[in-house]
N, C-alpha and C. Protein backbone atom coordinates (compact mmCIF):
# COMPACT_ATOMS: atom_id res chain seq x y z
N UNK A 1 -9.81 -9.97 -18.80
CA UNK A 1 -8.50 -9.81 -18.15
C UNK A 1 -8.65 -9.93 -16.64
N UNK A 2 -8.13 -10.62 -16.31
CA UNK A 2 -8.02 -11.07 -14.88
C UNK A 2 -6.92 -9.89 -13.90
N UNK A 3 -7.24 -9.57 -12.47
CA UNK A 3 -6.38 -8.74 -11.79
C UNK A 3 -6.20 -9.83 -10.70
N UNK A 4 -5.06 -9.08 -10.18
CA UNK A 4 -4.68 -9.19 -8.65
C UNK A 4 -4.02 -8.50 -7.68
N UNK A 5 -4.91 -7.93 -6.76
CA UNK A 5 -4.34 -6.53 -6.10
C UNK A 5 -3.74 -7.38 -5.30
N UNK A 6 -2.19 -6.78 -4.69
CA UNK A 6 -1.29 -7.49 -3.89
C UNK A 6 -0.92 -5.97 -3.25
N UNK A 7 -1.37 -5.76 -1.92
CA UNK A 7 -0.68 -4.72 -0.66
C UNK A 7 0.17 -5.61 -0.45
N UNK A 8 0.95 -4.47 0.18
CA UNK A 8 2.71 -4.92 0.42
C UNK A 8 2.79 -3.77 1.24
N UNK A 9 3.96 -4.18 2.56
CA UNK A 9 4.29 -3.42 3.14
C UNK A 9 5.35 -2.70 2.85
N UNK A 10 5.38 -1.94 2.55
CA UNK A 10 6.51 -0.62 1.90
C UNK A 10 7.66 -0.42 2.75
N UNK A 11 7.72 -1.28 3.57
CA UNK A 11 9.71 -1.31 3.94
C UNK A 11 9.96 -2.51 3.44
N UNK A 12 9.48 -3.43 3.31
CA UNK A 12 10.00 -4.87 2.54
C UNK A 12 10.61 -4.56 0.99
N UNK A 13 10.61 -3.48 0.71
CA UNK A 13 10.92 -2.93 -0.46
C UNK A 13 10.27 -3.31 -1.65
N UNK A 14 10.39 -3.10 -2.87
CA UNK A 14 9.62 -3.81 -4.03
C UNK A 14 10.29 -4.59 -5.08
N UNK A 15 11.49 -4.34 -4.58
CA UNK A 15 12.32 -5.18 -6.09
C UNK A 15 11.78 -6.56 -6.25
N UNK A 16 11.90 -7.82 -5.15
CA UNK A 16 11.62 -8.78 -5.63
C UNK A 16 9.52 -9.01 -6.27
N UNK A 17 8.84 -8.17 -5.99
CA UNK A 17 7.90 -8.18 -5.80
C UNK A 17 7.25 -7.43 -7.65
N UNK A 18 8.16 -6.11 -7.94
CA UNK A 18 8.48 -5.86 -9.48
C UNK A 18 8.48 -6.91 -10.51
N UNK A 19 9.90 -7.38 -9.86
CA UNK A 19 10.46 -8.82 -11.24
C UNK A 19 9.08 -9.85 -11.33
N UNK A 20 8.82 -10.58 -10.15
CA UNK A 20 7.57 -11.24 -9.96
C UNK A 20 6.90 -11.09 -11.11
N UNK A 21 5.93 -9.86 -10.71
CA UNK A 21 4.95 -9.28 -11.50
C UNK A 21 5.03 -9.11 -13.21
N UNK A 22 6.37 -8.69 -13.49
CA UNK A 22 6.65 -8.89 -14.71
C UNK A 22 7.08 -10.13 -15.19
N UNK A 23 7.46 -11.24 -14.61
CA UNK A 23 7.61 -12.74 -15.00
C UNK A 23 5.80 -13.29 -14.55
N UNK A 24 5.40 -12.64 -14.06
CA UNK A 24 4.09 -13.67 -14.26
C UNK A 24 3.53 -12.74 -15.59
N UNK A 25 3.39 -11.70 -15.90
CA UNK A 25 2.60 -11.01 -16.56
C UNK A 25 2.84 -11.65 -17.80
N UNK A 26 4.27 -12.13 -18.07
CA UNK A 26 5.04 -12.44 -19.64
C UNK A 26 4.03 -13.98 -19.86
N UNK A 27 4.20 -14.80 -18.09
CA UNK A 27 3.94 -16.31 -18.16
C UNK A 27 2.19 -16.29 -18.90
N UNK A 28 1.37 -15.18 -17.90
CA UNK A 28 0.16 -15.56 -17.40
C UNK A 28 -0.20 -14.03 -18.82
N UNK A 29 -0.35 -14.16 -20.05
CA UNK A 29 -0.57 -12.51 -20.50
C UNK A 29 -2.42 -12.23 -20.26
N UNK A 30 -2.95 -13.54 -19.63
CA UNK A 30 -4.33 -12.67 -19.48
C UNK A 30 -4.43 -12.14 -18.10
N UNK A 31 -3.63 -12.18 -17.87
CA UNK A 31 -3.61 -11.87 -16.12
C UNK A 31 -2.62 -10.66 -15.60
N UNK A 32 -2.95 -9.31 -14.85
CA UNK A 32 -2.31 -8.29 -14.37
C UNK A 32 -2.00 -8.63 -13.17
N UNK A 33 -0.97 -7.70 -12.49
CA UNK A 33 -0.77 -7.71 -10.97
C UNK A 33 -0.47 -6.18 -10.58
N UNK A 34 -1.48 -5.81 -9.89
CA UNK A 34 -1.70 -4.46 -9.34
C UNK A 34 -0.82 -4.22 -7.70
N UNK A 35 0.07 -3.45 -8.02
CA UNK A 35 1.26 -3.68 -6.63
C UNK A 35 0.61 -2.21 -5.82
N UNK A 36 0.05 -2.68 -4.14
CA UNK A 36 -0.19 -1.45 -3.93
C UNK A 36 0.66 -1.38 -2.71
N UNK A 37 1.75 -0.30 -2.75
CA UNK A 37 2.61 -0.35 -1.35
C UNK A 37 1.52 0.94 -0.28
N UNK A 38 1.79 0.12 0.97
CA UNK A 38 1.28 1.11 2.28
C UNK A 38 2.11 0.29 3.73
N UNK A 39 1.50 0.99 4.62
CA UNK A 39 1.88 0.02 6.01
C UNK A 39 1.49 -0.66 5.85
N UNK A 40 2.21 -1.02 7.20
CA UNK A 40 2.16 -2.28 7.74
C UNK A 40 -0.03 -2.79 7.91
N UNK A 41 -0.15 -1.94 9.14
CA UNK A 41 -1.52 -2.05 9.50
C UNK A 41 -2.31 -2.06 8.24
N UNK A 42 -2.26 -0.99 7.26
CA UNK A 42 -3.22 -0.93 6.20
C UNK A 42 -3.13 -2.53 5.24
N UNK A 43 -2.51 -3.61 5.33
CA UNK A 43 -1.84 -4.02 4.75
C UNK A 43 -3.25 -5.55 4.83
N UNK A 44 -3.35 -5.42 6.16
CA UNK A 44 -4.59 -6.52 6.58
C UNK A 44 -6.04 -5.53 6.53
N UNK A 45 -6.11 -4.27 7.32
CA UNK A 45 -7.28 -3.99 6.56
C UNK A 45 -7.69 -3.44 5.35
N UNK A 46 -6.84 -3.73 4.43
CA UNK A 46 -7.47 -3.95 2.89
C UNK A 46 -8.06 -5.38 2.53
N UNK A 47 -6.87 -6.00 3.18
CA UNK A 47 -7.77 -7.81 2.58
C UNK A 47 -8.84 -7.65 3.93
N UNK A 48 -9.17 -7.45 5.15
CA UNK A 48 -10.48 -7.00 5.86
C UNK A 48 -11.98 -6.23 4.78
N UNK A 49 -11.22 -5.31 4.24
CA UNK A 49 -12.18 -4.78 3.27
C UNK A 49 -12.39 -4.95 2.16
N UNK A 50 -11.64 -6.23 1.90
CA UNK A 50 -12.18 -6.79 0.32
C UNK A 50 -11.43 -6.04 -0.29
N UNK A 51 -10.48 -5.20 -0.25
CA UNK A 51 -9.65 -4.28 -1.42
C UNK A 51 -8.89 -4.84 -2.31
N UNK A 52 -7.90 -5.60 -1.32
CA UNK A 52 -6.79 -6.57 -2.33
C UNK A 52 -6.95 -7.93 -2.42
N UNK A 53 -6.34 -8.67 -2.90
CA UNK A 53 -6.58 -10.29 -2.92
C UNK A 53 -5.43 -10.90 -1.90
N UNK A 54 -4.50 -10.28 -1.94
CA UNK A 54 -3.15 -10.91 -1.62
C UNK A 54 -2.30 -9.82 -0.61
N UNK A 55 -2.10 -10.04 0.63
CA UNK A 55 -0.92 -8.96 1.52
C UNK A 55 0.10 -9.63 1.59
N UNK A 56 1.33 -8.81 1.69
CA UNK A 56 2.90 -9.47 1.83
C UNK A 56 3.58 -8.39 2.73
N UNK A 57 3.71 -9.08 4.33
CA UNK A 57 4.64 -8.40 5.02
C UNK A 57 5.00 -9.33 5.59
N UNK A 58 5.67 -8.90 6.90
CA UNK A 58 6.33 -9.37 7.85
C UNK A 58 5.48 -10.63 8.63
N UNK A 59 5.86 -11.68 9.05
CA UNK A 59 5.28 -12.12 10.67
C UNK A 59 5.66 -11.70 11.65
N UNK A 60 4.72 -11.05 12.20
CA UNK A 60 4.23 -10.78 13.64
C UNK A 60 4.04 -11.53 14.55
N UNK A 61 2.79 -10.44 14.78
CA UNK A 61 1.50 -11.49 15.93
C UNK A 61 1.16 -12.62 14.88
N UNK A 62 0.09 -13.38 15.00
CA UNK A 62 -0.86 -14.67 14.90
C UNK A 62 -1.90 -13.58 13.72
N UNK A 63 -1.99 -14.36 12.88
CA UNK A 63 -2.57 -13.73 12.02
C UNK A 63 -3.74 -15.02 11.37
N UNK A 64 -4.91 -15.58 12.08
CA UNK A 64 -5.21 -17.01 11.98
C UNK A 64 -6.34 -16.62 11.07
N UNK A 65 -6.48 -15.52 10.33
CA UNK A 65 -8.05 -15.22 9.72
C UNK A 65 -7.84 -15.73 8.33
N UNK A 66 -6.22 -15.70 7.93
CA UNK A 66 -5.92 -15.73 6.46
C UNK A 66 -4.79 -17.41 6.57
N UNK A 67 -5.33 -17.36 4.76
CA UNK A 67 -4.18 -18.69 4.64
C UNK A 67 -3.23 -17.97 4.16
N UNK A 68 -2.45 -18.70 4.27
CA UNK A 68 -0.68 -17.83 4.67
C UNK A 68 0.19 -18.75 4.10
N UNK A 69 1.80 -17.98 3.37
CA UNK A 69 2.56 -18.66 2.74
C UNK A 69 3.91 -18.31 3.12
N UNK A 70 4.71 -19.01 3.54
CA UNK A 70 5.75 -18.22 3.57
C UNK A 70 6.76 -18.07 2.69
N UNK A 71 7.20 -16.69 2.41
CA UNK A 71 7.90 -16.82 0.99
C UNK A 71 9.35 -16.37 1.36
N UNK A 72 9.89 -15.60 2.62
CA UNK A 72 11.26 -15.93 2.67
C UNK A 72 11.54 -15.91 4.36
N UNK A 73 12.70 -16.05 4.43
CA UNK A 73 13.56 -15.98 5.70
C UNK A 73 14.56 -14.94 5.78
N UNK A 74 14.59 -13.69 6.18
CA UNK A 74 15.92 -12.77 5.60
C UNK A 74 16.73 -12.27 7.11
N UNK A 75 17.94 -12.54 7.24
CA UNK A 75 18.47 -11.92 8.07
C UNK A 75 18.09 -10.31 8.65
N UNK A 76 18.15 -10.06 10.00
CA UNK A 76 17.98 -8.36 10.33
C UNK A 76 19.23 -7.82 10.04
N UNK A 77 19.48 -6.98 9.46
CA UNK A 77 20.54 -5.98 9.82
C UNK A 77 20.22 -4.76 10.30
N UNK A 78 21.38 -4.35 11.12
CA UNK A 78 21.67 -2.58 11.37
C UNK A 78 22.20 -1.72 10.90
N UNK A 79 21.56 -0.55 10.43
CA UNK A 79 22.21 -0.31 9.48
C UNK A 79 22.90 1.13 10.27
N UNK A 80 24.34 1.10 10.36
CA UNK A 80 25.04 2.30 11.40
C UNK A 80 26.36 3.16 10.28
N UNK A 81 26.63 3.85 11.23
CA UNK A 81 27.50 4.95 10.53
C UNK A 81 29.09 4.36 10.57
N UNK A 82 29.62 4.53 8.87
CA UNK A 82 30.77 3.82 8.40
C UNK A 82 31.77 3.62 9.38
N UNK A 83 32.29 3.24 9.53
CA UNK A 83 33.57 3.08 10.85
C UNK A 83 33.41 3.16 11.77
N UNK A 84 32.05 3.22 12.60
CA UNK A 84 31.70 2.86 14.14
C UNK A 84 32.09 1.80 14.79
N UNK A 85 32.11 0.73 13.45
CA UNK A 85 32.67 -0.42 14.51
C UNK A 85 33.94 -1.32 13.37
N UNK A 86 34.62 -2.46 13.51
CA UNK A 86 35.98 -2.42 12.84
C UNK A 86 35.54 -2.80 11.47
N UNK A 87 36.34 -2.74 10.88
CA UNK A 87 36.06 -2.89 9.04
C UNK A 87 36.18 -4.38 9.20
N UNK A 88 35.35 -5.40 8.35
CA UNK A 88 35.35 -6.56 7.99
C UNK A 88 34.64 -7.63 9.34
N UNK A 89 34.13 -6.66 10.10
CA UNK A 89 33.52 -7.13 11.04
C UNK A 89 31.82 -7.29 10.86
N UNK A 90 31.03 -8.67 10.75
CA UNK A 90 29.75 -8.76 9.69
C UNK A 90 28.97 -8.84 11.04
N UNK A 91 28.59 -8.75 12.18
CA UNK A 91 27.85 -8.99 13.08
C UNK A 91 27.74 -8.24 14.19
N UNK A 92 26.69 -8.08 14.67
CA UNK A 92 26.67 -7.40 16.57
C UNK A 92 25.80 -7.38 17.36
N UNK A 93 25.79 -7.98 18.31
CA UNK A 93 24.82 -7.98 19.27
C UNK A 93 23.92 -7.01 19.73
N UNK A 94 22.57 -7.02 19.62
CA UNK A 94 21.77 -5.69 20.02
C UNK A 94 22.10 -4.62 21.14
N UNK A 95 22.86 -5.89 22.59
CA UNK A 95 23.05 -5.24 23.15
C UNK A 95 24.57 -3.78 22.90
N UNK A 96 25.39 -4.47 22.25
CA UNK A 96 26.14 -3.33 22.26
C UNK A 96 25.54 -2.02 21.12
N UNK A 97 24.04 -2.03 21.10
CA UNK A 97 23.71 -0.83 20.63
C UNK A 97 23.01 -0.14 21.51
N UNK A 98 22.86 -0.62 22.74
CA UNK A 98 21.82 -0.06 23.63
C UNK A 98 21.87 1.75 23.98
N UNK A 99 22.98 2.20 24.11
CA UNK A 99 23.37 3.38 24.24
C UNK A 99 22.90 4.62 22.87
N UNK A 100 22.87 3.50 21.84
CA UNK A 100 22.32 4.48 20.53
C UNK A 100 20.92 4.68 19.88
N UNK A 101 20.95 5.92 19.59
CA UNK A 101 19.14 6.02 19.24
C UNK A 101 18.81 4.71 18.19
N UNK A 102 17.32 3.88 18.10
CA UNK A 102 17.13 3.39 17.23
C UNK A 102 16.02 4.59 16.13
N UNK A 103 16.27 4.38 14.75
CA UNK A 103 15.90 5.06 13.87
C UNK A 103 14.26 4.05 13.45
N UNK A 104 13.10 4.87 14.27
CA UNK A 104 11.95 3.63 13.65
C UNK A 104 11.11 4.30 12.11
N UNK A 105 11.47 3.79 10.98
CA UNK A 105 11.02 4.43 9.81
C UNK A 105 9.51 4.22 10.06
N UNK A 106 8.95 5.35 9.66
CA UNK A 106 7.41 5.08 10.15
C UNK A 106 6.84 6.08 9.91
N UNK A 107 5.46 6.25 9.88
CA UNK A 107 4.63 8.13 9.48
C UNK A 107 4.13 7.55 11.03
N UNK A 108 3.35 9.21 10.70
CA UNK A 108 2.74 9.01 12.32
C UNK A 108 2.17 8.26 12.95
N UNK A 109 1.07 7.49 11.77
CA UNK A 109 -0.11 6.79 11.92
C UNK A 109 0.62 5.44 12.07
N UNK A 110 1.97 5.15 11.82
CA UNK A 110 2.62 3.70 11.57
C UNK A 110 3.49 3.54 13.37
N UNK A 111 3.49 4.59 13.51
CA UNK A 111 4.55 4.41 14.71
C UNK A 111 4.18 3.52 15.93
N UNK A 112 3.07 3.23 16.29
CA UNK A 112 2.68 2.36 17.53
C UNK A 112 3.01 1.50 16.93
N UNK A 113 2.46 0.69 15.52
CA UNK A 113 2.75 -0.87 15.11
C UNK A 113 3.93 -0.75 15.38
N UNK A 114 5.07 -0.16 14.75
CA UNK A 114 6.64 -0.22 14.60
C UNK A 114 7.23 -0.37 15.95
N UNK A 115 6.55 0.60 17.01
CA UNK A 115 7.58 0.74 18.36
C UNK A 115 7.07 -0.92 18.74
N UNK A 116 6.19 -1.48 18.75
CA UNK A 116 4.96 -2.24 18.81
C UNK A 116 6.53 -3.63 18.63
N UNK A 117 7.09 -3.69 17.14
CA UNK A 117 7.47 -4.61 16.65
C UNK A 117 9.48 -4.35 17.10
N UNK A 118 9.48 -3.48 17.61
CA UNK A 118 10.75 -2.99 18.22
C UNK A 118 11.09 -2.95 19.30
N UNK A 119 9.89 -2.63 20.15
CA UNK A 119 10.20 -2.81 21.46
C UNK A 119 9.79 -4.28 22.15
N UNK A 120 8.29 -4.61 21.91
CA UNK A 120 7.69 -6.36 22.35
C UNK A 120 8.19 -7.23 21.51
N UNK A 121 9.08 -7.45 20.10
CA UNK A 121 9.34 -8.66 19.55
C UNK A 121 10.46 -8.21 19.12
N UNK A 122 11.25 -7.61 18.90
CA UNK A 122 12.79 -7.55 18.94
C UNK A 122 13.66 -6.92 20.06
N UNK A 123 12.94 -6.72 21.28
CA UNK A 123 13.01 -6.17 22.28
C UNK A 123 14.23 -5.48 22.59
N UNK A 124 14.66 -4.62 21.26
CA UNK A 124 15.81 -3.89 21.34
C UNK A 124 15.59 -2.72 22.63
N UNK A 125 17.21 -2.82 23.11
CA UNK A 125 17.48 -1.47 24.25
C UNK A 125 17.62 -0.16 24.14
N UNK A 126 17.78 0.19 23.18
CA UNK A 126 17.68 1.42 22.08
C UNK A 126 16.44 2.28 22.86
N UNK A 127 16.84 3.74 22.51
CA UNK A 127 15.83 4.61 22.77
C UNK A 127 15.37 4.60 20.96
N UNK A 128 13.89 5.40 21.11
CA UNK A 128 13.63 5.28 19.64
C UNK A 128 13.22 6.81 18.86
N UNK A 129 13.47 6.99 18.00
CA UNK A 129 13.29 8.17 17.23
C UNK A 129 12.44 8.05 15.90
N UNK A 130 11.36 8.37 15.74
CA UNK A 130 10.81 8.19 14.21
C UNK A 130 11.75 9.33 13.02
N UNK A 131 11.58 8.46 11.87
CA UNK A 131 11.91 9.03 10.68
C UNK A 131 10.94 8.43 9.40
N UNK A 132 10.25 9.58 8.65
CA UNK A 132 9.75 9.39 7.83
C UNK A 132 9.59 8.78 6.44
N UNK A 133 11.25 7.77 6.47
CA UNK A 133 11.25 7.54 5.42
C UNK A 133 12.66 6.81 5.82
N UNK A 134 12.99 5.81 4.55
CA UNK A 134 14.39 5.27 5.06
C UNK A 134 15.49 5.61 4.75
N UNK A 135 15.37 7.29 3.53
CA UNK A 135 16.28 7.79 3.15
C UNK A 135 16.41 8.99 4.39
N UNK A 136 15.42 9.37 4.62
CA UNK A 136 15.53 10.27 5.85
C UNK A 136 16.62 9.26 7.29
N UNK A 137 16.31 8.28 7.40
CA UNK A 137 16.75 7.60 8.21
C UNK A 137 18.11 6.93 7.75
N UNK A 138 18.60 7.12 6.80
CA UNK A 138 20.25 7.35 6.27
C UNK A 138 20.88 8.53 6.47
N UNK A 139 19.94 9.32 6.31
CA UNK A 139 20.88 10.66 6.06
C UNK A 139 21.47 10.61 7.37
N UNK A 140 20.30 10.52 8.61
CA UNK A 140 20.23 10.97 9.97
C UNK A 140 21.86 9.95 10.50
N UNK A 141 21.65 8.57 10.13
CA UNK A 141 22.63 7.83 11.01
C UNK A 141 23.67 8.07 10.02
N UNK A 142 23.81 8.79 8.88
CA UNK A 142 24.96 8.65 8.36
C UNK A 142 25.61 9.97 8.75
N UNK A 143 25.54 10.47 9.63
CA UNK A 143 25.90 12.04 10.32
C UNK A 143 26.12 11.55 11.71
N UNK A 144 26.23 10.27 11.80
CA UNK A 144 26.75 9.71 12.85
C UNK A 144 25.94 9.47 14.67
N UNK A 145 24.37 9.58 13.81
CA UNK A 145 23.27 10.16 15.11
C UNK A 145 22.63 8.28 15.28
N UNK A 146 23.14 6.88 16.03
CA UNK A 146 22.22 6.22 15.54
C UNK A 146 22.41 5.25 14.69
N UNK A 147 21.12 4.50 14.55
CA UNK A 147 20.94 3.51 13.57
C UNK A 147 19.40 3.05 12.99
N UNK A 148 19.29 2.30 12.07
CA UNK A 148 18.22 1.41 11.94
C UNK A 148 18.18 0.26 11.63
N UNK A 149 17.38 -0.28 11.45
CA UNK A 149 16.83 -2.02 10.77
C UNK A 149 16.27 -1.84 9.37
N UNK A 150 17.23 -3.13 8.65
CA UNK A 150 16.16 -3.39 7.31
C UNK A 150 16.96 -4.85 7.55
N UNK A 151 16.01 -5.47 6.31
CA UNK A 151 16.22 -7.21 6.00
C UNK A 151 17.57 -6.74 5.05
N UNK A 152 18.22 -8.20 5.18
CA UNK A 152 18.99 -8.19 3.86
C UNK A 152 18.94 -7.77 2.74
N UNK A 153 18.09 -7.96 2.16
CA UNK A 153 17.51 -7.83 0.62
C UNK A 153 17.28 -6.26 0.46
N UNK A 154 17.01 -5.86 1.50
CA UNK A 154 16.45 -4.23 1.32
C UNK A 154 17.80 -3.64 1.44
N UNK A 155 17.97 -3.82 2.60
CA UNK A 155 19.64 -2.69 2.48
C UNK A 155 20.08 -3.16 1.39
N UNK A 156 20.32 -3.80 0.39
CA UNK A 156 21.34 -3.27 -0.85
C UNK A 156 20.55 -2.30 -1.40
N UNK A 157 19.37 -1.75 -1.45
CA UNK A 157 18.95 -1.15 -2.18
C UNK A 157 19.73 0.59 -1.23
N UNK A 158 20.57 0.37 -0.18
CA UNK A 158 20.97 1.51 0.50
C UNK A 158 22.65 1.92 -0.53
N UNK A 159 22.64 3.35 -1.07
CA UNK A 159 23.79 3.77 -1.54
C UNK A 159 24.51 4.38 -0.94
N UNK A 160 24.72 4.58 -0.33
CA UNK A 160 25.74 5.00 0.36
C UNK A 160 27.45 4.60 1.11
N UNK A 161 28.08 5.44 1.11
CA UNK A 161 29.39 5.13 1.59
C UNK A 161 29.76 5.60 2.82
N UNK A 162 28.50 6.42 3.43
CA UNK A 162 28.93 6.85 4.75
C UNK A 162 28.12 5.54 5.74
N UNK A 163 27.72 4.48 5.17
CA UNK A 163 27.11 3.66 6.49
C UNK A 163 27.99 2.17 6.04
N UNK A 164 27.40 1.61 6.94
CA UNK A 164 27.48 0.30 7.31
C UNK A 164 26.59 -0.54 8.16
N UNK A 165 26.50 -1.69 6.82
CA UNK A 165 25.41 -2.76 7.86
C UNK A 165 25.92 -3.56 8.35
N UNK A 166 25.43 -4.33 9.37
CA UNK A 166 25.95 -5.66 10.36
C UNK A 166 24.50 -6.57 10.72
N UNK A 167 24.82 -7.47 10.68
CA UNK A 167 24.22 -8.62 11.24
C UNK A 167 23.67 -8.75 12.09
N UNK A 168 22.25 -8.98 12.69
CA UNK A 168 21.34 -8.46 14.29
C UNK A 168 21.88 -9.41 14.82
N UNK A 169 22.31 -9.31 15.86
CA UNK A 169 22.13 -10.97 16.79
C UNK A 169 21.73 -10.49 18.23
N UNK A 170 20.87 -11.85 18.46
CA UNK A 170 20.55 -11.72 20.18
C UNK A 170 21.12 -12.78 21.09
N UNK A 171 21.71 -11.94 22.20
CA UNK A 171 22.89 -13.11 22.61
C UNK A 171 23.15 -13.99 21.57
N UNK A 172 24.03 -13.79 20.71
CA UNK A 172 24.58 -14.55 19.71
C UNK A 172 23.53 -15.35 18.62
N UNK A 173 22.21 -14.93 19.01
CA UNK A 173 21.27 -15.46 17.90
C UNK A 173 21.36 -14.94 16.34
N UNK A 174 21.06 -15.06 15.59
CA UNK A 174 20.71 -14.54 14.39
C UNK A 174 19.20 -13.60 14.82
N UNK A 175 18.80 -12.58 14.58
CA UNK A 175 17.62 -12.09 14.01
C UNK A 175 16.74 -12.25 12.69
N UNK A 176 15.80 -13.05 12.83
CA UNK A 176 15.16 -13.06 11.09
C UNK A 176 13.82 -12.60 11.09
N UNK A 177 13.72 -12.28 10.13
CA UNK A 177 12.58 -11.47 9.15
C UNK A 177 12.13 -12.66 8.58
N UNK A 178 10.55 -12.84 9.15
CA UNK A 178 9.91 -13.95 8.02
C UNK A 178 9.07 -13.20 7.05
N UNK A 179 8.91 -13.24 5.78
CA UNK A 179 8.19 -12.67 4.66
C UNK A 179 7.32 -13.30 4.27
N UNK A 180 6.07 -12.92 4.75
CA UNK A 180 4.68 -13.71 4.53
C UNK A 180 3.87 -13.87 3.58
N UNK A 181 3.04 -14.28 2.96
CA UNK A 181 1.74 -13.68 1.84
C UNK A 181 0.46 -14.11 3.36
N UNK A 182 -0.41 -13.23 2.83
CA UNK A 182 -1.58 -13.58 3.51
C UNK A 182 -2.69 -13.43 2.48
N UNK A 183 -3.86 -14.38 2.95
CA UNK A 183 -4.96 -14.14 1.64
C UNK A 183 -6.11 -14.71 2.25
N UNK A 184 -7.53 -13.99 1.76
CA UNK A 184 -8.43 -14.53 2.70
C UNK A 184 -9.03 -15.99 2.13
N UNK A 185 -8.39 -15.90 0.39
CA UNK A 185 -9.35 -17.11 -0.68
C UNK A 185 -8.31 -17.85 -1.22
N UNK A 186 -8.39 -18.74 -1.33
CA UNK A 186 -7.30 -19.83 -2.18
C UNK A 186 -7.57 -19.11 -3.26
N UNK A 187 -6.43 -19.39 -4.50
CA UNK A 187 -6.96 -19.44 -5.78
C UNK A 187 -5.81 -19.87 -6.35
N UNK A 188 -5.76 -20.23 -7.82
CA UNK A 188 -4.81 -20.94 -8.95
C UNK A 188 -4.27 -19.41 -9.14
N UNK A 189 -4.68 -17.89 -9.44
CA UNK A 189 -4.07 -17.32 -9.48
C UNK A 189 -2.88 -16.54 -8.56
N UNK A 190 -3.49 -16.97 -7.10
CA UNK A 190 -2.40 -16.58 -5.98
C UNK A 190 -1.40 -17.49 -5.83
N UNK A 191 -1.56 -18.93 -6.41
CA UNK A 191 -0.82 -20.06 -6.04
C UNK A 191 0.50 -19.74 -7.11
N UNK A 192 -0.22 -19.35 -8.74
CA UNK A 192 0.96 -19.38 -9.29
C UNK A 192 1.95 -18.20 -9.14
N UNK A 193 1.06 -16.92 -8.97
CA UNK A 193 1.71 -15.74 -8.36
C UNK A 193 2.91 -15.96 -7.42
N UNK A 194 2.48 -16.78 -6.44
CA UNK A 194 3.27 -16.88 -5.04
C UNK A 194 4.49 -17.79 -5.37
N UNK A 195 4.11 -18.67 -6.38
CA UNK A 195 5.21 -19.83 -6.88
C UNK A 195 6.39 -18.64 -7.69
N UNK A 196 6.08 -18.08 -8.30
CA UNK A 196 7.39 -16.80 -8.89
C UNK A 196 7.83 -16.25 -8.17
N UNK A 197 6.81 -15.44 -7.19
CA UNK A 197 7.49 -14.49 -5.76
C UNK A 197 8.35 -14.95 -4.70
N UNK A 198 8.23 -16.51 -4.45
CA UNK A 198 9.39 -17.08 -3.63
C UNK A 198 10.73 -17.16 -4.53
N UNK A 199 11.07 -17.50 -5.72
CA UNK A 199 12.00 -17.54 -6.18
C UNK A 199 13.21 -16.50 -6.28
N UNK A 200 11.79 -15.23 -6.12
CA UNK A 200 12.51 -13.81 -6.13
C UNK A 200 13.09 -13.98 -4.97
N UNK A 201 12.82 -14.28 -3.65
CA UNK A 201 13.51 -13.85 -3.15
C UNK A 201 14.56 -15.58 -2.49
């Protein structure tokens, strides 16, 4: 029986990354897929330490050690408190959030990468506040304290009726989230893996 450990960064969420795994498992039945969520950082030094075969987060920095795939493009959203801004209104410029805390989901050990990817590459004006989690970081902006960031795909996984998401834009840009694989070895099993996981998303 063949494995394949795949780290994933645990705000990219797991749904499309689930279905995957269970459509290759049905395709491929001698073959498993071992899903291990952590940060961001832990995410490269596992494939550094030989742990996993396969990482899936964000692009960043330059990441030139691994061959690399890209498997989506997802809009940023903000995710803010219900009626802050007009109903049926899908977009907003970073700057008119500058005045409000940004919510950076993160543990302790995660928070430099995050301020890292908030302050030097989305160079939001926002002061920043950690929260441990992204339900912690609902509760908080849904009490009207604030906001945060997730991709498209992730905020639906948000229930709630006290928020509302909008559309990142910079000076009228779009904000996007590229969704990467990284891997240090080719193989027929990452190739077909990766061929299901783009579809997901």
């Amino acid at each position: 029986m063949n494995e394949l450990k795949v780290a994933y960064f645990n705000q990219l969420g797991q749904i499309e990354l689930k279905q995957a795994k269970r459509k290759f498992e049905r395709k491929y039945p001698d073959c498993t897929i071992k899903l291990i969520a952590t940060g961001y950082d832990a995410v490269f030094e596992k494939l550094a330490d030989q742990e996993v075969d396969l990482g899936i987060c964000d692009l960043r920095d330059e990441q030139n050690d691994y061959h690399q795939t890209k498997l989506a493009r997802l809009g940023i959203k903000a995710v803010l408190p219900k009626d802050s801004f007009p109903n049926g209104m899908q977009m907003i410029d970073k700057a008119e959030l500058a005045d409000l805390p940004c919510f950076i989901v993160a543990k302790p050990e995660e928070e430099v990468v995050e301020l890292h990817l908030f302050k030097d590459l989305y160079r939001l004006p926002s002061h920043f506040i950690a929260a441990n989690s992204v339900a912690e970081a609902a509760l908080l902006v849904a009490s009207g304290s604030g906001y945060f960031l997730l991709n498209e795909n992730t905020v639906k996984s948000i229930r709630s009726e006290d928020l509302q998401s909008l559309f990142l834009l910079d000076h009228q840009q779009q904000l996007w989230q590229t969704i990467m694989a990284f891997y240090p070895k080719e193989s027929t099993l990452i190739y077909n893996f990766l061929a299901i996981l783009q579809k997901e998303y």
